[in-house]
Protein backbone atom coordinates (compact mmCIF):
# COMPACT_ATOMS: atom_id res chain seq x y z
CA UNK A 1 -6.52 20.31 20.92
CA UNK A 2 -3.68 21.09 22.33
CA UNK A 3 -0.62 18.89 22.76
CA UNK A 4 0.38 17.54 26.08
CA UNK A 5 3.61 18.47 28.06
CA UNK A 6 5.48 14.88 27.52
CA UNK A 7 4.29 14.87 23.78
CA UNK A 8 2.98 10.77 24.33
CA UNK A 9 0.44 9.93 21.90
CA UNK A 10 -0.25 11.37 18.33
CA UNK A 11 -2.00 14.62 19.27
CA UNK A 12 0.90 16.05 21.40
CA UNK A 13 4.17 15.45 19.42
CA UNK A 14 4.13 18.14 17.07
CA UNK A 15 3.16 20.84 19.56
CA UNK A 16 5.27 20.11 22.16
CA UNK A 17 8.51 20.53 19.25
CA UNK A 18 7.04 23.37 17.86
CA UNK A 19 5.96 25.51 21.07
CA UNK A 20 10.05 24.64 22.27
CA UNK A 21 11.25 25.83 18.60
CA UNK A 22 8.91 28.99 19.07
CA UNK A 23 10.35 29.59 22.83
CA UNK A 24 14.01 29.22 22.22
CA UNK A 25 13.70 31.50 18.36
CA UNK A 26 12.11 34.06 21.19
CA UNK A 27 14.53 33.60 23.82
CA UNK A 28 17.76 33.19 21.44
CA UNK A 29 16.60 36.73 19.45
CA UNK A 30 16.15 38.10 22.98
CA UNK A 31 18.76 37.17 24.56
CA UNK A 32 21.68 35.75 22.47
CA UNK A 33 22.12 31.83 22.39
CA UNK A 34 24.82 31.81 24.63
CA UNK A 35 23.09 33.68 27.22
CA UNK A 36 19.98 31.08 27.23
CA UNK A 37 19.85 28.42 29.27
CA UNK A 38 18.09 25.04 28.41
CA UNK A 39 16.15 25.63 31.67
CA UNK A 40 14.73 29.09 30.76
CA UNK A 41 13.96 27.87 27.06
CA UNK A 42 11.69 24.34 28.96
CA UNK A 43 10.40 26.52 31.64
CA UNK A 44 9.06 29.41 29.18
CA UNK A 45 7.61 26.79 26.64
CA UNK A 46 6.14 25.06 29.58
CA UNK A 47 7.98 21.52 29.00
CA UNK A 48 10.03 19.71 31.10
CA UNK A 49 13.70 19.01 30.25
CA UNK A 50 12.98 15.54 29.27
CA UNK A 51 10.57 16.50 26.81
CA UNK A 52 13.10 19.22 25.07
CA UNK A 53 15.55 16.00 24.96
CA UNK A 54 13.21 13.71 23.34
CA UNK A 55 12.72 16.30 20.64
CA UNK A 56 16.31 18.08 20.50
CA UNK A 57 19.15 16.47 21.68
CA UNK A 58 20.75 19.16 22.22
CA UNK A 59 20.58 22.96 22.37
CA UNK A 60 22.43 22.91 19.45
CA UNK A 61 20.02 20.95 17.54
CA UNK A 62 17.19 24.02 18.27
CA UNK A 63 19.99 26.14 16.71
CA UNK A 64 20.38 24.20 13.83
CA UNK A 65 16.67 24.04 13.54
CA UNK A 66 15.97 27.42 13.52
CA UNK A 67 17.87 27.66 10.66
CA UNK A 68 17.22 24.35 9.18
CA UNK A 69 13.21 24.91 9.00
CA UNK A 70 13.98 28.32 7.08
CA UNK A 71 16.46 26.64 4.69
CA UNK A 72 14.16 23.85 3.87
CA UNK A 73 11.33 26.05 3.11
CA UNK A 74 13.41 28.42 0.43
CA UNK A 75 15.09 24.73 -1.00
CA UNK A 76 11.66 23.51 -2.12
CA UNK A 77 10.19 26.72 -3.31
CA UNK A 78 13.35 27.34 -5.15
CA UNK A 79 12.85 23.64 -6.59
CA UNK A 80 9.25 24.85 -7.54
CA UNK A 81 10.36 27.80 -9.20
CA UNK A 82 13.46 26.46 -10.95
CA UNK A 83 10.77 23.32 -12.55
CA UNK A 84 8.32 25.15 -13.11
CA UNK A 85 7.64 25.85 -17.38
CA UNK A 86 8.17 29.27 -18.05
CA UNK A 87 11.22 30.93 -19.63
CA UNK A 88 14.60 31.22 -17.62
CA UNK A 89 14.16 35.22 -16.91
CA UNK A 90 10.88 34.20 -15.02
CA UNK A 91 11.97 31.22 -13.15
CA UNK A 92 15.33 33.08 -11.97
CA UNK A 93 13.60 36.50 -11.00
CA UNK A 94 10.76 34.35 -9.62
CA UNK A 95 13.44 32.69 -7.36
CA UNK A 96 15.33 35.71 -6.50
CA UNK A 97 12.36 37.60 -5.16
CA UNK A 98 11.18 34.37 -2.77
CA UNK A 99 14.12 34.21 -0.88
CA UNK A 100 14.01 37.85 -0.14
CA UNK A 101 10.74 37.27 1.17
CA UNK A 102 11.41 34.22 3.05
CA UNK A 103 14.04 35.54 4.68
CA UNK A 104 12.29 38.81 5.98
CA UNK A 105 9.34 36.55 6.82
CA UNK A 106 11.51 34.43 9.05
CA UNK A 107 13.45 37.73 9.85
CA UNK A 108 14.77 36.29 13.62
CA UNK A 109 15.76 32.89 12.46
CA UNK A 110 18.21 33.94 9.95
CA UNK A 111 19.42 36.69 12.00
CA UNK A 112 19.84 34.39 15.65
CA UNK A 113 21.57 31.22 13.01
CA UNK A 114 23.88 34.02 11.02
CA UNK A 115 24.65 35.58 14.87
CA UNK A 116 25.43 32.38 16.48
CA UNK A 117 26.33 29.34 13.95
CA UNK A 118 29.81 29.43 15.21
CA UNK A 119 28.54 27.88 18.23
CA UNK A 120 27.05 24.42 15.98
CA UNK A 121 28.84 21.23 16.39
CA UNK A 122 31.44 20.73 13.52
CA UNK A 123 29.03 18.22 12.36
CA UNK A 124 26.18 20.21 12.04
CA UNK A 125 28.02 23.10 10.88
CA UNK A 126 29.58 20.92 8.13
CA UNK A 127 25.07 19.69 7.23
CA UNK A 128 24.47 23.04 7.25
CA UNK A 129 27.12 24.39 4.83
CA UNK A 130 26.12 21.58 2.74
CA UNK A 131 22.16 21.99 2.57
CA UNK A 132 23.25 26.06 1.83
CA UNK A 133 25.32 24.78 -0.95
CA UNK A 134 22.80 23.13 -2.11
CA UNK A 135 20.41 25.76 -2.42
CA UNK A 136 23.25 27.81 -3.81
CA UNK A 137 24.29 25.84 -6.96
CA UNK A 138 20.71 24.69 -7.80
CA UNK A 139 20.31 29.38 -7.66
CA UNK A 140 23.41 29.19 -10.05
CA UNK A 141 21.99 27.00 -12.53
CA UNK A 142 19.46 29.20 -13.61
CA UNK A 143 21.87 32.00 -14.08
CA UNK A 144 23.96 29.19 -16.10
CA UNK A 145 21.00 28.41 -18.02
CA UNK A 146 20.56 31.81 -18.87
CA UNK A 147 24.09 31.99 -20.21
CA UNK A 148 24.47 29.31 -22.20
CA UNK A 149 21.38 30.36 -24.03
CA UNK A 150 22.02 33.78 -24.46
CA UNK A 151 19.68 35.50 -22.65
CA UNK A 152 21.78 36.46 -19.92
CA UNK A 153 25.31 37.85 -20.32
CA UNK A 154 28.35 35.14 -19.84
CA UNK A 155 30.92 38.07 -19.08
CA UNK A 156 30.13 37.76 -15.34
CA UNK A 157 31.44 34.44 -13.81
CA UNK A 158 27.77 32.71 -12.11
CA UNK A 159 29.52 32.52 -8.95
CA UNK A 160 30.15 36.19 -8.49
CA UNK A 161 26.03 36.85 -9.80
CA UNK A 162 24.81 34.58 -6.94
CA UNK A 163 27.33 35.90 -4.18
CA UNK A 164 26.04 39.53 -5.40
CA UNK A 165 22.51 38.63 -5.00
CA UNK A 166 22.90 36.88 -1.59
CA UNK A 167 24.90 39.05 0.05
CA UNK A 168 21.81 41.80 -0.44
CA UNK A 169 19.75 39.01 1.46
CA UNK A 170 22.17 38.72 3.97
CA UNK A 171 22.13 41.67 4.94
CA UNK A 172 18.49 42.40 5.21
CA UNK A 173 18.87 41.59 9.12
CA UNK A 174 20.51 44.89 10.07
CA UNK A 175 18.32 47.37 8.19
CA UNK A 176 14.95 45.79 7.09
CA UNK A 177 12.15 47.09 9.48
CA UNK A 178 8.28 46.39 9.60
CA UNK A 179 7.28 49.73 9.96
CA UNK A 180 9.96 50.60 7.11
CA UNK A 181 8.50 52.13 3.65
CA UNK A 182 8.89 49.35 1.76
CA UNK A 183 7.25 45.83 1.91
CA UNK A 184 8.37 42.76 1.84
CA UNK A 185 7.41 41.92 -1.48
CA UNK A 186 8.38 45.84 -2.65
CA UNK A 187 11.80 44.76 -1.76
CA UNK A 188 11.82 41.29 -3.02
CA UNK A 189 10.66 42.77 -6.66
CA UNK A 190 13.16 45.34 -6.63
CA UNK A 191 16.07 43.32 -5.65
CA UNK A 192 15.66 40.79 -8.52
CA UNK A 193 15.07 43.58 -10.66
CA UNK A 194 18.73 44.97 -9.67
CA UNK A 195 20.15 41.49 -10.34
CA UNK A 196 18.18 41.15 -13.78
CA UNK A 197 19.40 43.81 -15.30
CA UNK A 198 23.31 43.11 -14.37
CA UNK A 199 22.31 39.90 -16.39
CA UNK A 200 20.83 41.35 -19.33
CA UNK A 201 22.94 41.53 -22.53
């Protein structure tokens, strides 16, 4: 059942990359990326450094991972909600409130990418910015929609709506606790509420 230490053969591959994605999130929220090694993130997940490079090619690329998993997640359940048939108010509060609880789901990984990016390759920094932008404008066309047919007010400039409502997720990292009063989903609903009604007519 479980996968093998070079990750040969179809069993072990996914495994092997996922108990080195696990260690290194663990380590990197511990410890700070810069302060782990590639040796203390293969000899806590049990690999050896050849099997880390067959995977990663880099420690970079675990950095950009940790991120990139999160990212991907929150891009197709944004492309879910934005598709799915059901008026523009829905689909935008729908999306607003995922991403909330996305990101407090995957708490560490947003916190460790937002903490360290600096420290990605100019190439990957320049994927990332892109696959965020992404995610950004497809947020953005919702509001748009919501303009242009006159549910939503067109005073405020889109931009500004979706900067407003991600810089609330942003910042979820340095005050959102577990053992806090609210849940995740408490906060999600209330959030999008917030940026609902600076949208409303």
């Amino acid at each position: 059942m479980a996968g093998t230490k070079d990750g040969n053969g179809n069993g072990g591959a996914k495994p092997v990359a996922q108990r080195l994605l696990a260690t290194a999130t663990r380590l990197f929220a511990e410890q700070g990326y810069d302060r782990t090694s590639v040796q203390e993130i293969v000899d806590a997940a049990g690999v050896t450094k050849g099997a880390l490079y067959h995977y990663f090619g880099s420690k970079d690329d675990l950095l950009h991972e940790v991120y990139g998993r999160v990212l991907r997640l929150q891009q197709e359940r944004l492309d879910h909600f934005a598709d799915a048939d059901a008026p523009v108010e829905q689909r935008l509060r729908d999306a607003a409130a995922d991403v909330v609880v996305t990101t407090i789901e995957n708490l560490d990984d947003t916190k460790i990418f937002f903490r360290s990016m600096h420290h990605l390759a100019p190439e990957k920094d320049k994927q990332v910015r892109a696959e965020r932008r992404r995610y950004h404008e497809r947020f953005r066309a919702l509001v748009e929609e919501g303009q242009r047919t006159g549910v939503f007010a067109a005073d405020i400039p889109a931009d500004l709506v979706v900067d407003y409502h991600f810089g609330s997720v942003h910042h979820l990292g340095t005050w959102y606790r577990e053992d806090g009063p609210l849940s995740p989903q408490q906060v999600a609903d209330h959030l999008a509420e917030l940026l609902l009604r600076a949208l409303r007519p």
